[in-house]
Structure formats: C-alpha cells, structure tokens
PDB file of N, CA and C in Angstrom:
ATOM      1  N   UNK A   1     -15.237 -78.868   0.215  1.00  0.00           N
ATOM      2  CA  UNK A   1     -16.340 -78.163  -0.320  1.00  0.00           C
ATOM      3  C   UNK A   1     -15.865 -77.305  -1.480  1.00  0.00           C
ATOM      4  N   UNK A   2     -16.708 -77.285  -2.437  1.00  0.00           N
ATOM      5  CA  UNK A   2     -16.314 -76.785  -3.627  1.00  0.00           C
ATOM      6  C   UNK A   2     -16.961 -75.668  -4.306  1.00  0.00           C
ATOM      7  N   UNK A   3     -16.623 -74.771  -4.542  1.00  0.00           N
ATOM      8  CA  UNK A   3     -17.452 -73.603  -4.926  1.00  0.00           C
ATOM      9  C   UNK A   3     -17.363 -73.453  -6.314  1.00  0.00           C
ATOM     10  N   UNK A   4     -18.925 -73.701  -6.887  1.00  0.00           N
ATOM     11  CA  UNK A   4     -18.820 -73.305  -8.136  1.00  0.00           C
ATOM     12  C   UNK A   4     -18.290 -72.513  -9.012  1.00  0.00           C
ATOM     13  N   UNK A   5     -18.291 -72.722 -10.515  1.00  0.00           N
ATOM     14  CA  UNK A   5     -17.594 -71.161 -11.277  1.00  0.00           C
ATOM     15  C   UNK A   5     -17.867 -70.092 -11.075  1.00  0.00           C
ATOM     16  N   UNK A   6     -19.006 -70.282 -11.070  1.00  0.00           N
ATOM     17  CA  UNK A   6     -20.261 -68.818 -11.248  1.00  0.00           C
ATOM     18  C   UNK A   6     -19.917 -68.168  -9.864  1.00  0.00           C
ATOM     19  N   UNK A   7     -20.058 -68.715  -8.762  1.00  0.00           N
ATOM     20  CA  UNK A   7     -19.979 -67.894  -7.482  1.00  0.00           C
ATOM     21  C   UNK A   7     -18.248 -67.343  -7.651  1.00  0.00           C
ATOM     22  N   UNK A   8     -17.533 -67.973  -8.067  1.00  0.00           N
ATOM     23  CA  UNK A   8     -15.621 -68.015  -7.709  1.00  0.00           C
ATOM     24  C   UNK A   8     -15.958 -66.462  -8.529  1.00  0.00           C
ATOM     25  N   UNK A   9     -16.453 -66.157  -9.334  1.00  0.00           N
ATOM     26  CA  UNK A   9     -16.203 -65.060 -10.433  1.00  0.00           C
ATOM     27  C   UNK A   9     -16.899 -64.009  -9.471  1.00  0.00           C
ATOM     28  N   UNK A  10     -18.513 -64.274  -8.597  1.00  0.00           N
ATOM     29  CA  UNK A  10     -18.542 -62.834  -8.495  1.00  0.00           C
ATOM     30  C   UNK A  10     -18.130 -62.814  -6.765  1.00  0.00           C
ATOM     31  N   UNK A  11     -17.293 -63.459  -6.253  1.00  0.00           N
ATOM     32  CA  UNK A  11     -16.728 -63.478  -4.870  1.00  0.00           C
ATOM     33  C   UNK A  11     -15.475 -62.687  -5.648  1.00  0.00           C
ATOM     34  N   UNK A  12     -14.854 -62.587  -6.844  1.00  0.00           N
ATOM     35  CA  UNK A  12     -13.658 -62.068  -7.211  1.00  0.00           C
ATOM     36  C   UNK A  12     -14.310 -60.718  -7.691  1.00  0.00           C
ATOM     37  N   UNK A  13     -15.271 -60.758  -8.277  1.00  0.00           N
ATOM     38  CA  UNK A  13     -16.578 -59.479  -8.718  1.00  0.00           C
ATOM     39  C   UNK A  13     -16.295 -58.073  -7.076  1.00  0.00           C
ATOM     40  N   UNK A  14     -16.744 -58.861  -6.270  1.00  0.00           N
ATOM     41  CA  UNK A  14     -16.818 -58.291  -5.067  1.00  0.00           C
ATOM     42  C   UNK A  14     -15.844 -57.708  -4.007  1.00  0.00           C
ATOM     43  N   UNK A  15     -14.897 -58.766  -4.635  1.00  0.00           N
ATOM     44  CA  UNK A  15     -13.123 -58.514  -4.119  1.00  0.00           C
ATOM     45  C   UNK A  15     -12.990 -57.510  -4.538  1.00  0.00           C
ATOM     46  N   UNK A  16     -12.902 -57.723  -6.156  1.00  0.00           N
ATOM     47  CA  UNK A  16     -12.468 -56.404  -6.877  1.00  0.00           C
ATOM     48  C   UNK A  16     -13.342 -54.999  -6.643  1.00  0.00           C
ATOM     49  N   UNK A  17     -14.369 -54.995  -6.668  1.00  0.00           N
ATOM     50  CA  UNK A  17     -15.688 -53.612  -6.352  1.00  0.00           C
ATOM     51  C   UNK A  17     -15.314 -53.091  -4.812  1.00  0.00           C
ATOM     52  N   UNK A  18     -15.051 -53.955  -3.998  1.00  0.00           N
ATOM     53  CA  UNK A  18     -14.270 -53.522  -2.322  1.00  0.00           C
ATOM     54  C   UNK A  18     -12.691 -52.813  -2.164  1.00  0.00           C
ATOM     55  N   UNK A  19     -12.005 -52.823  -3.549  1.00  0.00           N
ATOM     56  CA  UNK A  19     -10.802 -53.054  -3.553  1.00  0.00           C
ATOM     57  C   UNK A  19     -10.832 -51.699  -4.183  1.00  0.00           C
ATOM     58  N   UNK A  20     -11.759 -51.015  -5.229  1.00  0.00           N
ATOM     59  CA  UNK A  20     -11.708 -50.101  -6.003  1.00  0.00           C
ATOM     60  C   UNK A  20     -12.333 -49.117  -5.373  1.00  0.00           C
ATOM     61  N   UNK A  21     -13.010 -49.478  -4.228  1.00  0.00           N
ATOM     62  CA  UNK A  21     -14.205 -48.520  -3.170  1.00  0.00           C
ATOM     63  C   UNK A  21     -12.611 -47.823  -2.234  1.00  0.00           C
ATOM     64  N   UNK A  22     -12.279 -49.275  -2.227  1.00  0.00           N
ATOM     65  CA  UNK A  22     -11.092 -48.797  -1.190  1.00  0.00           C
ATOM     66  C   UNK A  22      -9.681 -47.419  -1.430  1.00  0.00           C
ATOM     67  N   UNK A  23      -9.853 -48.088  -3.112  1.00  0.00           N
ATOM     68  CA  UNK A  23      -8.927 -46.740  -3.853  1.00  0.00           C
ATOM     69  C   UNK A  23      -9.373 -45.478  -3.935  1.00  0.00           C
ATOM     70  N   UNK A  24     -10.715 -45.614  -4.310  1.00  0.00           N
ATOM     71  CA  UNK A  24     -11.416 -44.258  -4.687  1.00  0.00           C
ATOM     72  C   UNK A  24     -11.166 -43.539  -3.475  1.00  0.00           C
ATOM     73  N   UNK A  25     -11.308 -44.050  -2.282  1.00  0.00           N
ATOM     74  CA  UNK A  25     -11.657 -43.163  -0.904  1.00  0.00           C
ATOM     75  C   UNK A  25     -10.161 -43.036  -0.639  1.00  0.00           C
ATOM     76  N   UNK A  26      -9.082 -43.793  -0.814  1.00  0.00           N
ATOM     77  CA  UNK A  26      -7.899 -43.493  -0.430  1.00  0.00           C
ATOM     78  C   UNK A  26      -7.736 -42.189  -1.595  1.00  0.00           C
ATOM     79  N   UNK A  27      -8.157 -42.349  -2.357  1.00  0.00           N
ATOM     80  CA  UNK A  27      -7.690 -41.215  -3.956  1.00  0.00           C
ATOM     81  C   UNK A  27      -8.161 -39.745  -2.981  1.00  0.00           C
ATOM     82  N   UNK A  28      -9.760 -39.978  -2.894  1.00  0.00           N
ATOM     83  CA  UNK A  28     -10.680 -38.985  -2.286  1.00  0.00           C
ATOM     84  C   UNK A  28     -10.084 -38.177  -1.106  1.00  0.00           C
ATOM     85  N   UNK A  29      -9.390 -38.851  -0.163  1.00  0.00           N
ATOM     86  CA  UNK A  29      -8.441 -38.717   1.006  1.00  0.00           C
ATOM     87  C   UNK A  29      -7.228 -37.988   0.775  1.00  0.00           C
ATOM     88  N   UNK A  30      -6.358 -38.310  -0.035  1.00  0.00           N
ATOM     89  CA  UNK A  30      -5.230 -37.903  -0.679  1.00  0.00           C
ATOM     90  C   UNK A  30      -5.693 -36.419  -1.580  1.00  0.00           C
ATOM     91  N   UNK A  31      -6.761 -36.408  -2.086  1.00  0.00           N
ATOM     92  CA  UNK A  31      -7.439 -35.040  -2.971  1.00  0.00           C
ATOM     93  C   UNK A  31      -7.770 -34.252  -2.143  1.00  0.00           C
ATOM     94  N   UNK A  32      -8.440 -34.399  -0.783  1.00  0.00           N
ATOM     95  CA  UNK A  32      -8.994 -33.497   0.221  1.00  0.00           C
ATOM     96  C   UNK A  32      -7.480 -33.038   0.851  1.00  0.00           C
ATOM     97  N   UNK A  33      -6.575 -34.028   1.448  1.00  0.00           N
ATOM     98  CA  UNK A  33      -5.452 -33.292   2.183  1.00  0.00           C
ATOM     99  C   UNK A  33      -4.626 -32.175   1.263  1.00  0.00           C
ATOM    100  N   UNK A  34      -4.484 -32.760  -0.217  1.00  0.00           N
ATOM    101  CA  UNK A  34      -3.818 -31.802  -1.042  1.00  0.00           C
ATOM    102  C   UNK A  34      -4.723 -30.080  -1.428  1.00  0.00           C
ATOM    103  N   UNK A  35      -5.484 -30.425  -1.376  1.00  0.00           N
ATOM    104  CA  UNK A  35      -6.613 -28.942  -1.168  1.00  0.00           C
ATOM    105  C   UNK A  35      -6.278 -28.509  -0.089  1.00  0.00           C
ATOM    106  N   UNK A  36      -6.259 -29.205   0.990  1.00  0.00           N
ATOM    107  CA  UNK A  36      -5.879 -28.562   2.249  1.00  0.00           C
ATOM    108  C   UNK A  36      -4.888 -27.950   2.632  1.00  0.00           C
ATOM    109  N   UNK A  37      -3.885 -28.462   2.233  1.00  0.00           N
ATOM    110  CA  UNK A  37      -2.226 -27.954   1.514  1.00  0.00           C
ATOM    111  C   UNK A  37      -2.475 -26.729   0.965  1.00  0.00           C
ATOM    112  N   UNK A  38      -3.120 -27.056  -0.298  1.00  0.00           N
ATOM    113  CA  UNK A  38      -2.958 -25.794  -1.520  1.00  0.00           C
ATOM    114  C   UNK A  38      -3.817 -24.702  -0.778  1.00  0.00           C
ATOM    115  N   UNK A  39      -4.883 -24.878  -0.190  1.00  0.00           N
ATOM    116  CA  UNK A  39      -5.417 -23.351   0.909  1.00  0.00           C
ATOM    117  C   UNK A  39      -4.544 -22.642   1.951  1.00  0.00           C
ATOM    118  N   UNK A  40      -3.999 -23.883   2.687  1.00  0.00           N
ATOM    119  CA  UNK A  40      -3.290 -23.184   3.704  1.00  0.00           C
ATOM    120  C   UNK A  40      -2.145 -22.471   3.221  1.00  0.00           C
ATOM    121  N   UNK A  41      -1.188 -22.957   2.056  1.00  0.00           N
ATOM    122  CA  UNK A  41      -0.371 -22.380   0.699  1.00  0.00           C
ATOM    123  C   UNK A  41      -0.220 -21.138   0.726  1.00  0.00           C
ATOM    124  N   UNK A  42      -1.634 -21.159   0.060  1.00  0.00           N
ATOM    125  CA  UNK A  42      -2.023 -19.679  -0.637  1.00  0.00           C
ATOM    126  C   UNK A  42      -2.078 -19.103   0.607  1.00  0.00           C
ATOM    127  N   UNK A  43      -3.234 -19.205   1.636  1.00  0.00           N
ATOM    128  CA  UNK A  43      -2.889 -18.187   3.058  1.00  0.00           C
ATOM    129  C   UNK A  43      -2.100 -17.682   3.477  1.00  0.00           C
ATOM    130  N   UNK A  44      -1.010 -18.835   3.691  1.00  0.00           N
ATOM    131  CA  UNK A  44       0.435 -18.161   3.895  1.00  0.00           C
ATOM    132  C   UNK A  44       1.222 -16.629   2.560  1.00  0.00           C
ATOM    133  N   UNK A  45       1.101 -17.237   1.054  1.00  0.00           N
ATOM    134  CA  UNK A  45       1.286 -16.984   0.220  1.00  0.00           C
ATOM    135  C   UNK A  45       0.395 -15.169   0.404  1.00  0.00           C
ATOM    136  N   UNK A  46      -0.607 -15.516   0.657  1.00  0.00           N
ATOM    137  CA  UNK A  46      -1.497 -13.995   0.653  1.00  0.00           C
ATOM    138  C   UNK A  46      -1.362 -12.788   1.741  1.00  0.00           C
ATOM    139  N   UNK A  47      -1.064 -13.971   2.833  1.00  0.00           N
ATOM    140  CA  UNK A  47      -0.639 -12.797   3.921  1.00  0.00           C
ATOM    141  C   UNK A  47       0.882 -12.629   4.062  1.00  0.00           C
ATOM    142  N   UNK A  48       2.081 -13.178   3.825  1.00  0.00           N
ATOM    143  CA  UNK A  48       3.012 -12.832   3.315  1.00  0.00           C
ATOM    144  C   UNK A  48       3.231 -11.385   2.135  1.00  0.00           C
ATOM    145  N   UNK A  49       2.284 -11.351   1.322  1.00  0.00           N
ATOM    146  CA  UNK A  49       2.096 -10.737   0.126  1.00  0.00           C
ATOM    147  C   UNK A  49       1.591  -9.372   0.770  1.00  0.00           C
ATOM    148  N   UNK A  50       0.139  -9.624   1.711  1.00  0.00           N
ATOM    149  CA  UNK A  50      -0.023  -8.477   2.622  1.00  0.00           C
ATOM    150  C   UNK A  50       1.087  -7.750   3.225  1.00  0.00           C
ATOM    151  N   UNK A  51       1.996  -8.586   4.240  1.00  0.00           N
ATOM    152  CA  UNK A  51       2.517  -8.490   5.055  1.00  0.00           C
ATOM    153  C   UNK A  51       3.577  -7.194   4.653  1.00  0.00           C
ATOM    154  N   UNK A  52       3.638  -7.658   2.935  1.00  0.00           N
ATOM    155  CA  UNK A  52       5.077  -6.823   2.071  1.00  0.00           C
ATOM    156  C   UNK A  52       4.442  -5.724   1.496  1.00  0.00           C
ATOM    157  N   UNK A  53       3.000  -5.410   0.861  1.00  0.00           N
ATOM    158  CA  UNK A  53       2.766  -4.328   0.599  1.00  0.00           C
ATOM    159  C   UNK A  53       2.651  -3.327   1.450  1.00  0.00           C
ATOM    160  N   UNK A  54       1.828  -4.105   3.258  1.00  0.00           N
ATOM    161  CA  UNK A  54       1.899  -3.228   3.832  1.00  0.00           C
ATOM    162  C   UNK A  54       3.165  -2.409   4.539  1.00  0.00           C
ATOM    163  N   UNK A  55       4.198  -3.498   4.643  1.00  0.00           N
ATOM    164  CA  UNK A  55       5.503  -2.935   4.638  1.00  0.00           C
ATOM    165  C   UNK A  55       6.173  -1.511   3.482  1.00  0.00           C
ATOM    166  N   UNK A  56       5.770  -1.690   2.460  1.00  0.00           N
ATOM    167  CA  UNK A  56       6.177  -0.598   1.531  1.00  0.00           C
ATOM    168  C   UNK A  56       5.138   0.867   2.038  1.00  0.00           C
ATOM    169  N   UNK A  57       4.162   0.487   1.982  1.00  0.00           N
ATOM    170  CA  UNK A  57       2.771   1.159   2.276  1.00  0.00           C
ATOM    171  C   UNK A  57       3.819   2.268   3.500  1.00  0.00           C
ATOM    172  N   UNK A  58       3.695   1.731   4.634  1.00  0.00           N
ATOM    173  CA  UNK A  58       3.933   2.183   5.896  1.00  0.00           C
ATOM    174  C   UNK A  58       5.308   2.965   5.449  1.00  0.00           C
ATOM    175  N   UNK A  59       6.160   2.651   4.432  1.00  0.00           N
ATOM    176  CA  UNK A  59       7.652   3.152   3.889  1.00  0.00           C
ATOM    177  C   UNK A  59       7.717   4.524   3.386  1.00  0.00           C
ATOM    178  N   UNK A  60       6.572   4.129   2.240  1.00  0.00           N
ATOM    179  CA  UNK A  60       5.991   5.215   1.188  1.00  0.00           C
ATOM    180  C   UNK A  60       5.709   6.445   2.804  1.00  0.00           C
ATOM    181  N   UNK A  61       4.598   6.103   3.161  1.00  0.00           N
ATOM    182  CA  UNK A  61       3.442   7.291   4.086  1.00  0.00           C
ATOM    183  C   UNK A  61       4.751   7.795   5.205  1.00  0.00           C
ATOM    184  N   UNK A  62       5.965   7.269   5.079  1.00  0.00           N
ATOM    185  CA  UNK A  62       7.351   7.523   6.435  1.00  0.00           C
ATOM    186  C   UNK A  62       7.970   8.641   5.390  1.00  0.00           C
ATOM    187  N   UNK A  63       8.286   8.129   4.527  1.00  0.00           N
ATOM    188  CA  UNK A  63       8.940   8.935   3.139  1.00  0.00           C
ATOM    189  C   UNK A  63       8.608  10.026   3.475  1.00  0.00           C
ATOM    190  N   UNK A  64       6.753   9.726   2.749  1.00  0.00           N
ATOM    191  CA  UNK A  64       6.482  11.325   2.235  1.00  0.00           C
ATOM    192  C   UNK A  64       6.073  12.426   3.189  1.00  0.00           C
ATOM    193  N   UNK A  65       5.779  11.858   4.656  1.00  0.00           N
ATOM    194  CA  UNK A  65       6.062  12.893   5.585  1.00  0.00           C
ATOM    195  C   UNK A  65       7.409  13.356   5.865  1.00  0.00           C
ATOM    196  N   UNK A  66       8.676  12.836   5.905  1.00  0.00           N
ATOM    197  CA  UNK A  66       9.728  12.994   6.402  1.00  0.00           C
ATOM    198  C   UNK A  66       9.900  14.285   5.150  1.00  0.00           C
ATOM    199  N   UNK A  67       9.364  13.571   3.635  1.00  0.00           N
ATOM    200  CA  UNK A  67       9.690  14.828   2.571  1.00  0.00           C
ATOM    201  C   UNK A  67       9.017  15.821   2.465  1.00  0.00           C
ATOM    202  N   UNK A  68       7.457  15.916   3.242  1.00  0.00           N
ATOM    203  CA  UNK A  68       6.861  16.714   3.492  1.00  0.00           C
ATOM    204  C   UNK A  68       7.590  18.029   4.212  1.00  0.00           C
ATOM    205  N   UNK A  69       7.952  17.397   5.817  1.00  0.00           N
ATOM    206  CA  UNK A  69       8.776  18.484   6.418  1.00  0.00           C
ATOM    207  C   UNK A  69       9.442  18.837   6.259  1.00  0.00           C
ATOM    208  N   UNK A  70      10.369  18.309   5.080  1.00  0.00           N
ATOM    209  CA  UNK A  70      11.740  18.969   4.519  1.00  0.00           C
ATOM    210  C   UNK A  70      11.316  20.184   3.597  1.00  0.00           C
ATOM    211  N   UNK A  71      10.425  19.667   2.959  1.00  0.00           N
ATOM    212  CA  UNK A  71       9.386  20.628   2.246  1.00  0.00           C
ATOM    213  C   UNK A  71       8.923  22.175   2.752  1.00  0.00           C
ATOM    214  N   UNK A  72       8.364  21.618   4.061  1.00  0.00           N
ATOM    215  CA  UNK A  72       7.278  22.832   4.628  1.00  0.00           C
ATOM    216  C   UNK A  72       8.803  23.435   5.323  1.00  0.00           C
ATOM    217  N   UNK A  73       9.674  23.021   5.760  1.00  0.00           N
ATOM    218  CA  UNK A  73      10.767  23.593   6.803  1.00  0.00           C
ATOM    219  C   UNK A  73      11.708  24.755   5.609  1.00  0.00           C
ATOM    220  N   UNK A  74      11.915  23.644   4.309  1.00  0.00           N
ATOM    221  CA  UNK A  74      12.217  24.923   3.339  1.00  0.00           C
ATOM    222  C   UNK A  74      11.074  25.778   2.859  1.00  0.00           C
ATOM    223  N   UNK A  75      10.163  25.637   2.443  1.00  0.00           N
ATOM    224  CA  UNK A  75       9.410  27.102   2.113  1.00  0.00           C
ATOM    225  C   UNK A  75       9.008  28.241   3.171  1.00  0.00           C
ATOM    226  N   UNK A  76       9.315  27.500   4.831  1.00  0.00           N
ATOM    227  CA  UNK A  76       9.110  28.304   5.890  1.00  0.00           C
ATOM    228  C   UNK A  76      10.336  29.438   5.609  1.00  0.00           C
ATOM    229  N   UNK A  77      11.654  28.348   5.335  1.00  0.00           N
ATOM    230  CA  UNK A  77      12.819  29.248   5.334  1.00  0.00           C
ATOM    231  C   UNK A  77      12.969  30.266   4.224  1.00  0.00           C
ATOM    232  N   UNK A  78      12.260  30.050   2.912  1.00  0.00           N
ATOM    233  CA  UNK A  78      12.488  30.902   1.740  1.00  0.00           C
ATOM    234  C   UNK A  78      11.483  31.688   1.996  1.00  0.00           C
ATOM    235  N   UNK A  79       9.958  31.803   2.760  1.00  0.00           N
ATOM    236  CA  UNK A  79       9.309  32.931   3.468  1.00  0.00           C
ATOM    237  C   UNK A  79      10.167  33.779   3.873  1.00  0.00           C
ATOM    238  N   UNK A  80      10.455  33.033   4.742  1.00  0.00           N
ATOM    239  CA  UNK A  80      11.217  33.937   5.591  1.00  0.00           C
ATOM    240  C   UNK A  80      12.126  35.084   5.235  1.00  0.00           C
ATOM    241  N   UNK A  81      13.193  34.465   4.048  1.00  0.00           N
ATOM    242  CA  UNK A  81      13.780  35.363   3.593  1.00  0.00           C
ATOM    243  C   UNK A  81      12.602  36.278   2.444  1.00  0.00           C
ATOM    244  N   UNK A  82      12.069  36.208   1.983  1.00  0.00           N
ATOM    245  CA  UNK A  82      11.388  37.071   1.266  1.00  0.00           C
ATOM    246  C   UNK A  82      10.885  37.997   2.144  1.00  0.00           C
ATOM    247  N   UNK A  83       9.905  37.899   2.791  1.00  0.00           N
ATOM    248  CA  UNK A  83       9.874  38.917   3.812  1.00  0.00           C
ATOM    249  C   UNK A  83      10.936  39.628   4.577  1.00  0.00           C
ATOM    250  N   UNK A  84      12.130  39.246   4.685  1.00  0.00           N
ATOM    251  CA  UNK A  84      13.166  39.917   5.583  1.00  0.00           C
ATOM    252  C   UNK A  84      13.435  40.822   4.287  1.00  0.00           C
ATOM    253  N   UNK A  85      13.485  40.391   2.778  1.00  0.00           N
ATOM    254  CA  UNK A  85      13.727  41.224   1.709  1.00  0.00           C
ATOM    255  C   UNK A  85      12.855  42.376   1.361  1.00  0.00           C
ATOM    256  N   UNK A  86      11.441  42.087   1.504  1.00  0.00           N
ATOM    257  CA  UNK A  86      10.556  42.959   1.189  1.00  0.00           C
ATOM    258  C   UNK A  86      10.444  44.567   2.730  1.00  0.00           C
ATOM    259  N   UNK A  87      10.977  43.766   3.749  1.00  0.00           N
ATOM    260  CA  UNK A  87      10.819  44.433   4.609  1.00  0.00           C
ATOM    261  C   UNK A  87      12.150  45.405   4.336  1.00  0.00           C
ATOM    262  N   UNK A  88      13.206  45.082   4.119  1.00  0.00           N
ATOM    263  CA  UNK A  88      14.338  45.853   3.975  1.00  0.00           C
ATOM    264  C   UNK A  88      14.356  47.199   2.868  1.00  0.00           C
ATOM    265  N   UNK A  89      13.792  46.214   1.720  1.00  0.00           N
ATOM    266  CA  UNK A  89      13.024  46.835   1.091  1.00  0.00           C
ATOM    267  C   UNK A  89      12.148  48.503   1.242  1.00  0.00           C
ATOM    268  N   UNK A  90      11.324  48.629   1.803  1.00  0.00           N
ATOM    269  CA  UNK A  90      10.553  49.041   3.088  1.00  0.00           C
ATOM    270  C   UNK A  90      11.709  50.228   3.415  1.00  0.00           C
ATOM    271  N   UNK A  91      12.187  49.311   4.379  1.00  0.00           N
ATOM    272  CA  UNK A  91      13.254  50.201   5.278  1.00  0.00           C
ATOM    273  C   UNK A  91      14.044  51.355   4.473  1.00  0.00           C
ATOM    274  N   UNK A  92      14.574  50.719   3.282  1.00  0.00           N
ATOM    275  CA  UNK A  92      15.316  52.024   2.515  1.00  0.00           C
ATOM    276  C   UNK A  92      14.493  52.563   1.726  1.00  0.00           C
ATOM    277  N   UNK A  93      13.424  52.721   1.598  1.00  0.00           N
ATOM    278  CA  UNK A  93      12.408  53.566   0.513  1.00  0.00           C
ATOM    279  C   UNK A  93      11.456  54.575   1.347  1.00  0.00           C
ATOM    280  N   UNK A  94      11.752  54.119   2.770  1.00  0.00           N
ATOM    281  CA  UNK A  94      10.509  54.571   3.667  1.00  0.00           C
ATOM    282  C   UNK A  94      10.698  55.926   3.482  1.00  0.00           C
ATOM    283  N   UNK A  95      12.112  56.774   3.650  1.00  0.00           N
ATOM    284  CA  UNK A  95      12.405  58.024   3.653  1.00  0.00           C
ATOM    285  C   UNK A  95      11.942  58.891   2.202  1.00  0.00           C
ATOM    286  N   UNK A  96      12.410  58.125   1.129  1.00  0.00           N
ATOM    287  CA  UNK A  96      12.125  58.679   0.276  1.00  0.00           C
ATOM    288  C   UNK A  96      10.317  58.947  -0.064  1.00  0.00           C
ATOM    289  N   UNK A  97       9.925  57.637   0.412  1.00  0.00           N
ATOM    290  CA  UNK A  97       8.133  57.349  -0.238  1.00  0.00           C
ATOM    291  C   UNK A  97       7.762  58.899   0.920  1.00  0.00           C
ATOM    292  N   UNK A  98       7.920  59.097   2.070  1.00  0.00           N
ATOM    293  CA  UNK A  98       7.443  59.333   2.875  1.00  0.00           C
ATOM    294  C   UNK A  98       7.850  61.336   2.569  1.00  0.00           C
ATOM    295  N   UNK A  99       9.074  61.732   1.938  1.00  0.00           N
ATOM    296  CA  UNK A  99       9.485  62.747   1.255  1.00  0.00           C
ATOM    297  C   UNK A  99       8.439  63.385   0.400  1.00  0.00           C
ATOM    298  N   UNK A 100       8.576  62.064  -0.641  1.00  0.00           N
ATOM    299  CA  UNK A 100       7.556  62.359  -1.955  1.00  0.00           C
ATOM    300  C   UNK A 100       6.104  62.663  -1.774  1.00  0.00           C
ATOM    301  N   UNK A 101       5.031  62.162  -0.862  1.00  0.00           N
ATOM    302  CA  UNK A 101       4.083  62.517  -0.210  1.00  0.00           C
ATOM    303  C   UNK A 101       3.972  63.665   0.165  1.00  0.00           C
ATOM    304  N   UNK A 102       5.306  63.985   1.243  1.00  0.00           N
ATOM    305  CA  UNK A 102       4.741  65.375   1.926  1.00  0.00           C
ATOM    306  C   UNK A 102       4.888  66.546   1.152  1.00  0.00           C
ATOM    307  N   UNK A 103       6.108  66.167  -0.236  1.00  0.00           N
ATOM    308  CA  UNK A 103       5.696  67.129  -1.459  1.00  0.00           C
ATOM    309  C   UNK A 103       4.778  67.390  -1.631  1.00  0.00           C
ATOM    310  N   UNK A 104       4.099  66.053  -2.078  1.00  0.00           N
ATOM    311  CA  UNK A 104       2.618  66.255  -3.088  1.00  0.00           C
ATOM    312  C   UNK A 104       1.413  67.110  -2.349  1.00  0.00           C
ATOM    313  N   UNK A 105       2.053  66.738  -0.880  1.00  0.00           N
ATOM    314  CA  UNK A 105       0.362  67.230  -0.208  1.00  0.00           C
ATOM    315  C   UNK A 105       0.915  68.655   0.180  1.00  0.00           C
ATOM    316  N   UNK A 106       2.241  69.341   0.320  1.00  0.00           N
ATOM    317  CA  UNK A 106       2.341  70.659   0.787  1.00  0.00           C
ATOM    318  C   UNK A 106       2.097  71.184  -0.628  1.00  0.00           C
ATOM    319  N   UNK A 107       2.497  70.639  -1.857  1.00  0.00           N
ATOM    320  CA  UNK A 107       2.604  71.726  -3.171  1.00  0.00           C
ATOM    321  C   UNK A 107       0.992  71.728  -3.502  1.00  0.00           C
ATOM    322  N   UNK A 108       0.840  73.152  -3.699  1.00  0.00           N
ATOM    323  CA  UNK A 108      -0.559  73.640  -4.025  1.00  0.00           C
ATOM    324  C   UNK A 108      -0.721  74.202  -5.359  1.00  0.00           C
ATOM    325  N   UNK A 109      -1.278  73.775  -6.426  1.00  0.00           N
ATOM    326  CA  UNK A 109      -1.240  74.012  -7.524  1.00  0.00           C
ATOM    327  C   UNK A 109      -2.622  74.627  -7.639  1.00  0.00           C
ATOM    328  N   UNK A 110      -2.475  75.947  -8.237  1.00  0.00           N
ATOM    329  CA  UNK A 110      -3.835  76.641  -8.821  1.00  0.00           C
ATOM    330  C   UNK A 110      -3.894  76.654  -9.854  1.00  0.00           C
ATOM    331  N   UNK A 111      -5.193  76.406 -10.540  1.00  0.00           N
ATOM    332  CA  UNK A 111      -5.127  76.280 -12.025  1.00  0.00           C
ATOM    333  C   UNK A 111      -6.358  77.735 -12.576  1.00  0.00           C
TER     334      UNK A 111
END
C-alpha cells in the first residue's frame, strides 16, 4: 500500500508540529523548574542576608548597652567625687561662713 505525496508531507507536517509541541513543553518545564531554583535562591539568599543584619543588629544594641553602663557607672563615679568635693568644701568654710554671719547680725550700726 502506497501513500501518496500529498499525505507523506503532512503525516511529516504532523510529526514535525508533535515534535515541536513536545519541545516547547519540555522548554516550558525546564523554564518553570529554573524559576523555581531562582525563588528558592533568593529565599535562601534573603534570609541569610536577614539572618546577618540581624546578627550585627543584636551586636550593635549588646555594644551600646555594655557602653551605656560603662557610661552611667563613670558619671555615677565622677558624681560622686564632685559632691565628696563640694561637701569638703562645706566642711572647711563652715567655720568661717558661720563666724562672718554672727558678725553681721551682732554688729549694730546706727546711722
């Protein structure tokens, strides 16, 4: 049995259109898994990226309390001495301030 020209061409028509259906969807297949790749990628890529700022983040906020209290523990301590100064202060003037007063208020000036 013999198959004409005309049919031999579009039985090869049809070969070929089945053959190119077949690529496209293998192409289509191969394009969807590589997206799928490149999302899960970046996910990794983004929360990695999280993972490191929040690492510095948490570094920074350790820092600046640790420099905080070094902070507040010295100005507690340089209080401290200022007042032990001002009070001493105090202590050796008390006699004199307390002299000079009872001048002013015993001396009676008439004019």
């Amino acid at each position: 049995m013999e198959v004409p020209a005309g049919q031999d061409g579009i039985q090869r028509l049809l070969a070929a259109e089945q053959e190119a259906q077949a690529i496209v969807a293998k192409a289509r297949q191969a394009k969807a898994e590589r997206l799928k790749e490149a999302k899960e990628e970046a996910e990794r890529d983004v929360a990695a990226y999280k993972k490191e700022r929040e690492e510095e983040f948490s570094k920074k906020i350790a820092d600046d309390s640790s420099s905080n209290k070094e902070n507040a523990s010295r100005m507690h301590a340089e209080s401290e001495k200022a007042v032990e100064a001002i009070q001493k202060s105090i202590a050796s003037k008390k006699e004199e301030v307390l002299k000079m007063l009872l001048s002013q208020v015993e001396t009676v000036e008439t004019v």
